[in-house]
Protein backbone atom coordinates (compact mmCIF):
# COMPACT_ATOMS: atom_id res chain seq x y z
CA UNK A 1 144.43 110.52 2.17
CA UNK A 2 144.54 108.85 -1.50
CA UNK A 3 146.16 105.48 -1.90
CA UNK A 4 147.54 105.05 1.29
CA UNK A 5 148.87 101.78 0.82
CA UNK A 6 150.50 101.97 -2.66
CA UNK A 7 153.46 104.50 -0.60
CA UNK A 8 155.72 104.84 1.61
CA UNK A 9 154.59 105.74 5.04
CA UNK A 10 155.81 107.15 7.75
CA UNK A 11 154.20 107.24 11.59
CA UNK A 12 155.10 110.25 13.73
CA UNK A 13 153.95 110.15 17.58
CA UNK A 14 155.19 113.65 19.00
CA UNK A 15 154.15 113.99 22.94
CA UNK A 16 153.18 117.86 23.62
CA UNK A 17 153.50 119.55 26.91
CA UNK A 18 149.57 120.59 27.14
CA UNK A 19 146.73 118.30 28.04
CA UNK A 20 144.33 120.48 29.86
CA UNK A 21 143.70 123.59 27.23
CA UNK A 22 141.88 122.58 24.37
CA UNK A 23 142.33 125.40 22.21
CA UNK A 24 145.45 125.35 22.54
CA UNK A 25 145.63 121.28 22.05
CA UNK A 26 143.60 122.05 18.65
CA UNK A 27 145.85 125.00 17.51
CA UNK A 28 148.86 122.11 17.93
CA UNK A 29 146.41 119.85 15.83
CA UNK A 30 145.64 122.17 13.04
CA UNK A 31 148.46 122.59 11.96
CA UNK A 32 148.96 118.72 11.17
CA UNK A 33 145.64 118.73 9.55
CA UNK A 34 146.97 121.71 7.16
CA UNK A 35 150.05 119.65 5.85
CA UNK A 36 148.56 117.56 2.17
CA UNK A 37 148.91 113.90 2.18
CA UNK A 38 148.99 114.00 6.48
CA UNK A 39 146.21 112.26 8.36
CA UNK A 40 145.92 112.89 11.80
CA UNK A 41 145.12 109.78 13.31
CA UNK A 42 144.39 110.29 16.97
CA UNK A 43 144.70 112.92 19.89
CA UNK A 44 144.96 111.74 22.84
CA UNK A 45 145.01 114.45 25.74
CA UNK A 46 145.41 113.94 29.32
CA UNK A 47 144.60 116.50 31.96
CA UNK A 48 146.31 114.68 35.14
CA UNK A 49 149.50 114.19 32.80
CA UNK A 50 149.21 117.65 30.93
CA UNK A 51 150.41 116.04 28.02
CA UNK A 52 148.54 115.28 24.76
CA UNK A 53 149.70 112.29 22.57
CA UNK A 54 149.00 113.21 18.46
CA UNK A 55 149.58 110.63 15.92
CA UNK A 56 149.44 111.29 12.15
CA UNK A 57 150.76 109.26 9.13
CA UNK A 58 151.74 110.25 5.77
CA UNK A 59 154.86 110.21 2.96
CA UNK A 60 157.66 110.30 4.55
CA UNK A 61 158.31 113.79 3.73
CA UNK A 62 154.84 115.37 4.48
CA UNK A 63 154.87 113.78 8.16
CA UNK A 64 158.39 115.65 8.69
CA UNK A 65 156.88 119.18 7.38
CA UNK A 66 154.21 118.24 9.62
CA UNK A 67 155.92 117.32 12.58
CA UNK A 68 157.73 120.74 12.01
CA UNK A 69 154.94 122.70 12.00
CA UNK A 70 153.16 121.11 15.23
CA UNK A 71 156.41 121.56 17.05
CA UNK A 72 156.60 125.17 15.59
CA UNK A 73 152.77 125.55 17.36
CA UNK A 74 153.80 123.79 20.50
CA UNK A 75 156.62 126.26 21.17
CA UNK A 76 154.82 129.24 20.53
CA UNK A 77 151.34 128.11 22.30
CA UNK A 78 152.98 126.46 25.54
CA UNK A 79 155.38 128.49 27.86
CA UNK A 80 157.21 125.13 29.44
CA UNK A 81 157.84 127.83 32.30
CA UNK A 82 154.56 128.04 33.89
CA UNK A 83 154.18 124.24 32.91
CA UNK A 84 153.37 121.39 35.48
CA UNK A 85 152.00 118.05 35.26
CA UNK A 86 152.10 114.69 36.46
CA UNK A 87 154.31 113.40 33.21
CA UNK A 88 158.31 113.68 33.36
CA UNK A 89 159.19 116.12 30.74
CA UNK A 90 161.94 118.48 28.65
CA UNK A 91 159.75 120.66 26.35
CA UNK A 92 156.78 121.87 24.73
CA UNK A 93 157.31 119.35 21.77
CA UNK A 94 158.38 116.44 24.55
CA UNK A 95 159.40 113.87 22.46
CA UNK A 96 158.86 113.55 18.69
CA UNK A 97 159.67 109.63 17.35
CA UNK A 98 159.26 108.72 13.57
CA UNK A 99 158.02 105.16 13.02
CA UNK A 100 158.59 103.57 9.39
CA UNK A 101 155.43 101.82 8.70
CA UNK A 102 155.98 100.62 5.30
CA UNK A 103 158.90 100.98 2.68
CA UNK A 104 160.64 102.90 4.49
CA UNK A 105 164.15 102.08 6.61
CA UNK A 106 164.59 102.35 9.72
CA UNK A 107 168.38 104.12 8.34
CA UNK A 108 165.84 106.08 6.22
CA UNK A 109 164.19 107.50 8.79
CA UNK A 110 166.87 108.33 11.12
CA UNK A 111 168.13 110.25 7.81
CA UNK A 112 164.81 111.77 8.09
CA UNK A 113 164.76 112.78 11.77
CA UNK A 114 168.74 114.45 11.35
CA UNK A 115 167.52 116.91 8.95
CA UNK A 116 164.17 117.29 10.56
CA UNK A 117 166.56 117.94 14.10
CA UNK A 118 168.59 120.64 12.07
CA UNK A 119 165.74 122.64 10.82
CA UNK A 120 164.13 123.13 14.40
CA UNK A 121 167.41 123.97 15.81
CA UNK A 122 168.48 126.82 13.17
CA UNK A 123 164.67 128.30 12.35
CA UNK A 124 162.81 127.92 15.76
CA UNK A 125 166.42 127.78 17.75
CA UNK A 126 165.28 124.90 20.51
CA UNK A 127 167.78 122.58 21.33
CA UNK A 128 167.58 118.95 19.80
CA UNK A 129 168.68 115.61 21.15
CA UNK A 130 168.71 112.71 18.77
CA UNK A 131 167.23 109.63 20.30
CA UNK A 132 166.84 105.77 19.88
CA UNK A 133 168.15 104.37 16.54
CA UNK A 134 169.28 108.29 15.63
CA UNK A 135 171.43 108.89 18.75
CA UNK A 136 174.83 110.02 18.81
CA UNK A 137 176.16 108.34 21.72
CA UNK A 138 175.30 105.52 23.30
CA UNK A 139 174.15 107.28 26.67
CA UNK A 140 171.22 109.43 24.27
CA UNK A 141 169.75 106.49 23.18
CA UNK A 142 167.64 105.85 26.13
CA UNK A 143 164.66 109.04 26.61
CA UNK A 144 164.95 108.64 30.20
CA UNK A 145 168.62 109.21 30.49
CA UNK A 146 168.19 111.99 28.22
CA UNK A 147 164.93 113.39 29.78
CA UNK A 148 166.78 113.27 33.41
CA UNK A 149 166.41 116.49 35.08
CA UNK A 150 163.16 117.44 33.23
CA UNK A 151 162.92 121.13 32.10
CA UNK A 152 163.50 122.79 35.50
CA UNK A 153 167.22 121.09 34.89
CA UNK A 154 167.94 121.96 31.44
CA UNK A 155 169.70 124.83 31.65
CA UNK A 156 172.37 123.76 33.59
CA UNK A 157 172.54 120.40 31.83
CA UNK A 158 172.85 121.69 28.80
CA UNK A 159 176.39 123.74 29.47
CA UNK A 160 177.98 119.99 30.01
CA UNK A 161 179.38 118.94 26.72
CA UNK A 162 178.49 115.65 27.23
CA UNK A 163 174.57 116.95 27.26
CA UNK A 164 175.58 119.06 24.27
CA UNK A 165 172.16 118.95 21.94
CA UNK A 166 172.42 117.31 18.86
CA UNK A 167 170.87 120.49 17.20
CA UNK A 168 169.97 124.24 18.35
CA UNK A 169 171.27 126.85 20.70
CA UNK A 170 173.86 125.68 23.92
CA UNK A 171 172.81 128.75 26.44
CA UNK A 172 169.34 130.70 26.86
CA UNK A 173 166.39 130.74 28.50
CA UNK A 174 165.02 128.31 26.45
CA UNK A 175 161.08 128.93 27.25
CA UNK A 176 159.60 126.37 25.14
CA UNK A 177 162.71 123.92 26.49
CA UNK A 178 164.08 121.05 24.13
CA UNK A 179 162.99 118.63 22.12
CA UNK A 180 164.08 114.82 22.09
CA UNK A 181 163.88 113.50 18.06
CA UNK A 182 164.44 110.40 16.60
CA UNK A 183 163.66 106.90 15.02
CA UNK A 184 162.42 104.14 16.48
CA UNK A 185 159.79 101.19 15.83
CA UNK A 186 156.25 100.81 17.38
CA UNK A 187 155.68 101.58 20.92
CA UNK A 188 152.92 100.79 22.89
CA UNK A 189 152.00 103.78 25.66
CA UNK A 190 150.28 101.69 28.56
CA UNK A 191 149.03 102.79 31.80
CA UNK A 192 147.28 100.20 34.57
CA UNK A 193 144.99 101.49 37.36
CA UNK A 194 145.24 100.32 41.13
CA UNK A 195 142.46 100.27 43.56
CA UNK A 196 144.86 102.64 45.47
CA UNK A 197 145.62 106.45 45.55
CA UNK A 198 149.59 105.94 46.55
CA UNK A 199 151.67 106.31 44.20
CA UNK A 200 154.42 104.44 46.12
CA UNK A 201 152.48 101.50 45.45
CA UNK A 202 152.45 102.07 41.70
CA UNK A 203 156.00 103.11 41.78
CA UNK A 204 157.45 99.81 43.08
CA UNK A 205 155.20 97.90 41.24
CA UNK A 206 156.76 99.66 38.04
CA UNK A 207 160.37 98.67 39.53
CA UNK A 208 159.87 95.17 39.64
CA UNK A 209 158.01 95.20 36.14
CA UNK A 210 160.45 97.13 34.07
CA UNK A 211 162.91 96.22 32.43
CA UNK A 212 165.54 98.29 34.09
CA UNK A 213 164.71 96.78 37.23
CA UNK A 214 165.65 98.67 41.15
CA UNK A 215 168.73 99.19 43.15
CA UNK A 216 168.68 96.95 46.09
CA UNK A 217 171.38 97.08 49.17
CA UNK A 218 173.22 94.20 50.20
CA UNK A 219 174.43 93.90 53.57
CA UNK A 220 178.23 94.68 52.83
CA UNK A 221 176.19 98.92 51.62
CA UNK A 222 176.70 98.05 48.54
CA UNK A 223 174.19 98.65 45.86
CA UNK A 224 172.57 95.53 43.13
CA UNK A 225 170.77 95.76 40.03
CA UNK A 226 167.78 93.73 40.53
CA UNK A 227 166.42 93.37 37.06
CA UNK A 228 162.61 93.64 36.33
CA UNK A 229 160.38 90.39 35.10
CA UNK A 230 159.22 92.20 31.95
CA UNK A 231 162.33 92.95 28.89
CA UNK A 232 161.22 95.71 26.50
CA UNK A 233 158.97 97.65 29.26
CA UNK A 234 159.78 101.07 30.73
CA UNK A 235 157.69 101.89 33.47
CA UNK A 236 157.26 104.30 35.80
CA UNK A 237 154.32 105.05 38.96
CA UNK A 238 151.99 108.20 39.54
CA UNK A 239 148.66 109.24 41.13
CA UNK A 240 146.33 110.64 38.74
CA UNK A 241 143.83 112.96 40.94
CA UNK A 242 141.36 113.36 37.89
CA UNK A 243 141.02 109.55 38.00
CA UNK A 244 141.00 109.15 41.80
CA UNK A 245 143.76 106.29 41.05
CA UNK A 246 147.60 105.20 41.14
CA UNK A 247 148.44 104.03 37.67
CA UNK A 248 151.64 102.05 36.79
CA UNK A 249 152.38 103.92 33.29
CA UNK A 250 154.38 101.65 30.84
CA UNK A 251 155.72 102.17 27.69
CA UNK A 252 156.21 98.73 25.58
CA UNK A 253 158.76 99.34 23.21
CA UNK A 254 159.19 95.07 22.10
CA UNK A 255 156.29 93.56 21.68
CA UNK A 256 157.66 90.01 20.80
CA UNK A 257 158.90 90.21 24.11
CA UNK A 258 156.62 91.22 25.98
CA UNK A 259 153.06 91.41 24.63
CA UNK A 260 150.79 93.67 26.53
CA UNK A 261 148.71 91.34 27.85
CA UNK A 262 151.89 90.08 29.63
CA UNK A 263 152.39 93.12 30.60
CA UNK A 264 148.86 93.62 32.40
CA UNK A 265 149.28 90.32 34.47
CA UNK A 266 152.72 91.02 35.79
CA UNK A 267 150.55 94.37 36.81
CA UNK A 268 148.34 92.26 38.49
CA UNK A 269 150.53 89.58 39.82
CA UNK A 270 153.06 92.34 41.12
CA UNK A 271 149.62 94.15 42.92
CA UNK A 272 148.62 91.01 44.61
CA UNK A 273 152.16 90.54 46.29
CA UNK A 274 151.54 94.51 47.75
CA UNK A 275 147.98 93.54 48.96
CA UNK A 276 146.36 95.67 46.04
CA UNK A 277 144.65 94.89 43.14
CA UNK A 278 144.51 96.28 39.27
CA UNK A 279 140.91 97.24 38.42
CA UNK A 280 141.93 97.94 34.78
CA UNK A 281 143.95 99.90 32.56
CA UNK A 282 144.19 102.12 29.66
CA UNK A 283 146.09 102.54 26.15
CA UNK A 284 147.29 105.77 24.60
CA UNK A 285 147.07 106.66 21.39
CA UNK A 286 146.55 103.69 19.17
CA UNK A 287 147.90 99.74 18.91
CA UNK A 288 147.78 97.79 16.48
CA UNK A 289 145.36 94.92 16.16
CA UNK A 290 148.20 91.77 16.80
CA UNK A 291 147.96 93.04 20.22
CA UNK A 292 143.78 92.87 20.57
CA UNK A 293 143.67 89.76 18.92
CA UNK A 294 147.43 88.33 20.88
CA UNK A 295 145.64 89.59 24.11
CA UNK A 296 142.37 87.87 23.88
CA UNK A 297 143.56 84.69 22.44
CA UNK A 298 145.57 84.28 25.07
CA UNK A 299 142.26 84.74 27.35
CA UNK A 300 139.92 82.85 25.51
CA UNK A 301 142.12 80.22 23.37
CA UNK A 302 139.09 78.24 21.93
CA UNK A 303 137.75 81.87 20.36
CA UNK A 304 138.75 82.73 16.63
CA UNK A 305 136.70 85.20 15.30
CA UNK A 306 138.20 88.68 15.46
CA UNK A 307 135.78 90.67 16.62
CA UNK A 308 134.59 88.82 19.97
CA UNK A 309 139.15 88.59 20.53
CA UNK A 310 139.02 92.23 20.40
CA UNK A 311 135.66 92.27 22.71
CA UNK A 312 137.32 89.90 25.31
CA UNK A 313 140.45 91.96 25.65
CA UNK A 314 138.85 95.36 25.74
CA UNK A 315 136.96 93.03 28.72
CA UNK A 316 139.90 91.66 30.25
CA UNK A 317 142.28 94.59 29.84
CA UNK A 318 139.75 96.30 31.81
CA UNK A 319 139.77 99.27 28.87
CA UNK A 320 136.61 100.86 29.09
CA UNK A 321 137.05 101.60 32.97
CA UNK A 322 137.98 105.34 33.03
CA UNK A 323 136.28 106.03 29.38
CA UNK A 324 134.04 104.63 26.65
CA UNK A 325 136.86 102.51 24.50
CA UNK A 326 136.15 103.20 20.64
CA UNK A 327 137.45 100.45 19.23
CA UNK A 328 137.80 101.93 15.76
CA UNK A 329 139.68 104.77 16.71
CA UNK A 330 142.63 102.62 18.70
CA UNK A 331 143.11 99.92 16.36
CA UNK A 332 145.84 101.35 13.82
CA UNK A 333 144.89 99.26 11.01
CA UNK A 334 141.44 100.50 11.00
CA UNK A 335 142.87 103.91 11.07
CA UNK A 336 145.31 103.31 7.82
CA UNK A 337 141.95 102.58 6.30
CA UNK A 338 140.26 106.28 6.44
């Protein structure tokens, strides 16, 4: 990609319904790679999950031809009814957020994602919800409200007009299911692994970390909010049998309030109250380097030389404990630089 930095650019991070299948994961990435001025950044499959994170950057309009044409692939490569997996999910082409990265609106880009959310619904006729900064109502903002019910649920959620889709057919069988679009900023995908195999441990570890918080019951049966400790986390708990772990899987969406490294040690802290322990963690997809050098600052405050921050969080995060961590392939600056 040719002078990178002298135009717009626009991030797109669409989640895919296939992380076990790799020619089928590569059919999804070729045809990003066949879309001029698009670099595909990073693929990031997991098998556990069955769900493979792509991320490719690009002028605004190439990255929206391109995130056509990989959702295109997805629905014609994945059959979302003979799909399972560990991940919560509504389609083939799960989610699909545009990130302005630089001169670019976020009001652009929500422009961007609307007539990106039109196209899909008329030429491959999947039903679109408009998320984030593009929602149409307050209560399709959120993923996980609109998300609820996963595929197996769409079809009947989909006949209430408040679950109208934004885009695309109302009744069907809808095999490659719908497709959640929008705009939103930088999001950090997160997971943190327990020295245990229950996921009921990871799952009320993610209660009291989120954002969102639990329901707790008072003594008159009446059910509380309890907010979590972390603001800008989503978080939700699993076991992942290929890792032979419980994971706490977070998605930071606001990093200036809640850095990542924050989010580790309430992890940790949150553990240690359950009698467990966090024996590391791992990122999806990419980060940018504020949160290697944020991170390892904050463990080593006397250190100032980039390269040994980014070597004591990779250390501290515990990064390289289910795979080798390449370092150059997470950091999303280094990436702009190809």
């Amino acid at each position: 990609m040719q002078q990178v930095n002298e135009q717009p650019l626009l991030e797109c991070v669409p989640n895919f319904s296939e992380g076990r299948n790799p020619e089928l994961i590569e059919a999804i990435a070729a045809s990003i790679r066949q879309v001029k001025e698009v670099s595909l950044l990073h693929v990031d499959p997991g098998f556990d999950a069955n769900r493979t994170v792509m991320t490719f950057v690009g002028p605004p309009l190439a990255v929206v031809e391109a995130a056509f044409q990989s959702i295109r692939t997805a629905a014609q490569v994945i059959d979302m009814r003979q799909q399972q997996g560990a991940h919560p999910r509504i389609g083939a082409t799960d989610v699909c957020p545009l990130v302005p990265i630089k001169g670019l609106t976020m009001e652009e880009a929500v422009k961007l994602a609307q007539q990106l959310g039109q196209r899909i619904g008329i030429e491959l006729n999947i039903p679109v919800y408009l998320y984030e900064y593009a929602a149409t109502a307050p209560h399709r903002r959120n993923l996980a409200h609109v998300r609820q019910g996963e595929y197996e649920g769409l079809a009947a959620k989909i006949r209430h007009p408040e679950w109208y889709p934004d885009f695309g057919p109302k009744e069907g069988s809808f095999p490659a299911g719908a497709t959640v679009l929008g705009a939103r900023k930088f999001l950090i995908a997160y997971n943190v692994n327990l020295n245990t195999k229950d996921p009921k441990v990871a799952q009320r570890i993610a209660e009291r970390v989120r954002e969102s918080g639990y329901l707790q019951q008072d003594g008159h049966d009446h059910k509380q909010r309890i907010p979590g400790r972390c603001p800008g986390v989503k978080a939700i708990g699993w076991y992942m049998p290929a890792y032979g772990k419980a994971q706490v899987s977070m998605n930071i969406t606001d990093l200036d309030q809640t850095p990542l490294h924050l989010a580790f040690e309430a992890c940790c802290e949150e553990a240690q109250q359950l009698g467990f322990k966090v024996t590391g963690s791992e990122l999806i997809g990419l980060a940018p380097l504020r949160v290697f050098l944020e991170a390892g600052q904050y463990y080593d405050p006397y250190e100032t030389d980039p390269d040994r921050l980014i070597d004591v969080t990779i250390t501290h995060l515990g990064l390289q404990e289910l795979r080798r961590f390449e370092r150059g392939q997470r950091i999303l600056e280094d990436q702009l630089k190809r």
